[in-house]
Every structure is written in structure tokens, then in C-alpha cells.
Protein backbone atom coordinates (compact mmCIF):
# COMPACT_ATOMS: atom_id res chain seq x y z
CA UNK A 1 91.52 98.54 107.17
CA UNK A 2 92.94 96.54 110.25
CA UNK A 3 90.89 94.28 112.43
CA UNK A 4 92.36 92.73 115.59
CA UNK A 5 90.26 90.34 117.23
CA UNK A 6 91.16 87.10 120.31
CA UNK A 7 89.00 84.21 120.53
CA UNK A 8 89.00 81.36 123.40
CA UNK A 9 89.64 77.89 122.25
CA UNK A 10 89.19 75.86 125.52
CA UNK A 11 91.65 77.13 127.22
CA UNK A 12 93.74 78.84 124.77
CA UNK A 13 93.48 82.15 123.70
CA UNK A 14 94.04 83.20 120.03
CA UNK A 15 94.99 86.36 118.58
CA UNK A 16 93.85 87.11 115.15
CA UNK A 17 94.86 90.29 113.38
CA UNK A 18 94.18 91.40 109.68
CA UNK A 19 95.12 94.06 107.40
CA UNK A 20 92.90 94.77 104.12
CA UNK A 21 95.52 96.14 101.95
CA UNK A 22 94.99 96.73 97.97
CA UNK A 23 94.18 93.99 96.20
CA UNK A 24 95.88 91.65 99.19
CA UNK A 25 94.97 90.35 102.40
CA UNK A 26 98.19 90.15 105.44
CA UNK A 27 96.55 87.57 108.04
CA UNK A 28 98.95 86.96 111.77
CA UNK A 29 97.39 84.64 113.64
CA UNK A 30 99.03 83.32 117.13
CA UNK A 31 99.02 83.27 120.69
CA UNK A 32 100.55 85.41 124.00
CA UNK A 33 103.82 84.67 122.62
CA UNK A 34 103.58 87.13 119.42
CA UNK A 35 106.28 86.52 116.61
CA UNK A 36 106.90 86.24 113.21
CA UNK A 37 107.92 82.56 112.64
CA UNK A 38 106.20 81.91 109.85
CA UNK A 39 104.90 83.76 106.75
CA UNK A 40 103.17 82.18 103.78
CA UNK A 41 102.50 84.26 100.89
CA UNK A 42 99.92 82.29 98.35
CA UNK A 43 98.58 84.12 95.26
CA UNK A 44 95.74 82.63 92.61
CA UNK A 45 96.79 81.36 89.27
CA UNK A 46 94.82 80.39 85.67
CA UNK A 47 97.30 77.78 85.51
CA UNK A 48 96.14 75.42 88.73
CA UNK A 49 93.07 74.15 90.64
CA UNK A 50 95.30 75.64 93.69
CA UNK A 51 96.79 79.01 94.15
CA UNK A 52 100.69 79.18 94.31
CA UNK A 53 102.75 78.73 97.50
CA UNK A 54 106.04 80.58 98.77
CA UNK A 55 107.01 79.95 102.01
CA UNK A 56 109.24 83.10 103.30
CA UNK A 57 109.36 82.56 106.48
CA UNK A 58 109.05 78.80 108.34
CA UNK A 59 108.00 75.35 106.57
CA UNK A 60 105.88 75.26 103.47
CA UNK A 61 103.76 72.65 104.14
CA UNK A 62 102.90 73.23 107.55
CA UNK A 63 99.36 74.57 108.86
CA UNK A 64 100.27 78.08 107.59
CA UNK A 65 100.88 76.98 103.96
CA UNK A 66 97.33 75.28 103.46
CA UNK A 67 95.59 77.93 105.16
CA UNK A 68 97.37 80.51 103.04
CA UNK A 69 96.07 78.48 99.97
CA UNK A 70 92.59 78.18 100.89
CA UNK A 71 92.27 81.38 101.65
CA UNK A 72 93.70 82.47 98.30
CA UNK A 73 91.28 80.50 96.39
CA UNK A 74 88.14 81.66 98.59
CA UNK A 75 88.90 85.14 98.02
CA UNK A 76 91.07 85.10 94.85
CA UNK A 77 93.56 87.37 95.81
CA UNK A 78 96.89 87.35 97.11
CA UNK A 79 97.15 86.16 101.08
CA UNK A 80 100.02 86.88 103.11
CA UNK A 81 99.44 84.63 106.36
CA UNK A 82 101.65 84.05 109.38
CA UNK A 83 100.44 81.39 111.46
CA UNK A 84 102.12 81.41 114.97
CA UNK A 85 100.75 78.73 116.93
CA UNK A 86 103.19 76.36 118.18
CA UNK A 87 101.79 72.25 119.03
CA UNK A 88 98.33 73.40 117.31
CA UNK A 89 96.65 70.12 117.28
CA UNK A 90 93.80 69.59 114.49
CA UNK A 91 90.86 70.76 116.36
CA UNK A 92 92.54 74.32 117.15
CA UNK A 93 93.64 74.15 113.32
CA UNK A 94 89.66 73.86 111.98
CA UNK A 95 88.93 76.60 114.84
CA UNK A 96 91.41 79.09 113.74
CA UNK A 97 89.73 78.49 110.22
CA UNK A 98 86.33 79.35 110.67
């Protein structure tokens, strides 16, 4: 399943898209700009609290990474995430999350 979906933060607007693939989740989130310049792929593990992080694309332990973990552990599964918004101060962050 795919679900695209844009949401208004002030005066930014958000693009969300997500693909529902077998037993994994591919999450792109960004603005009017589009692109690929990050990827975070974060899968659960028996053997820590948090699920494992590989950054393939962009720095680990920016927004993306987090999100990509958090999302791993909510769902237990594995989360590919690409998060594509450039200057995204904290309040846009905890937006983009719920």
C-alpha cells in the first residue's frame, strides 16, 4: 500500500509519503524541494532497549536517525526513513512526528 499525504506547518508545507511493504515500512518525508538526501534504515533487535541504526544515505545522528529508531521500536519492524527537511527546527521535528 502507498499513502501520500502534505500537511501545513505554519507556513511550511510537508510532504509525507509511505509505502507498506512486507514486513517493512519505507517513510520520505520533505518539502517542495523533493530528494533523497538522507535514508535511515533502523531494524528491532533482542539484543537492545533500541533498534539498530545504519545510516545509508546522510548523517546518522541527525533528525532522520532518531525518527527511524522510534519508529522501529513502535512498530517492531524494519523502517526505512528519509527525512528531507533542511533547517527543521524542533517544533517542525515533533510535528512531522505525530
Amino acid at each position: 500500500k502507498i499513502f501520500n499525504f502534505s500537511a501545513k506547518h505554519f507556513d511550511r508545507l510537508v510532504f509525507f509519503h509511505l509505502t507498506v511493504l512486507d514486513g517493512s515500512l519505507f517513510i520520505w518525508v520533505g518539502g517542495p524541494g523533493l530528494g533523497l538526501e538522507d535514508l535511515q534504515a533502523a531494524v528491532p533487535t533482542r539484543y537492545d532497549a533500541l533498534p539498530a541504526l545504519a545510516s545509508l544515505r546522510g548523517a546518522a545522528d541527525g533528525p532522520g536517525g532518531s525518527l527511524a529508531q522510534k519508529l522501529s521500536k513502535r512498530f517492531n519492524r524494519l523502517i526505512f526513513l528519509s527525512f528531507n527537511l533542511e533547517g527543521a527546527e524542533p517544533e517542525l521535528f515533533l510535528f512531522v512526528q505525530k
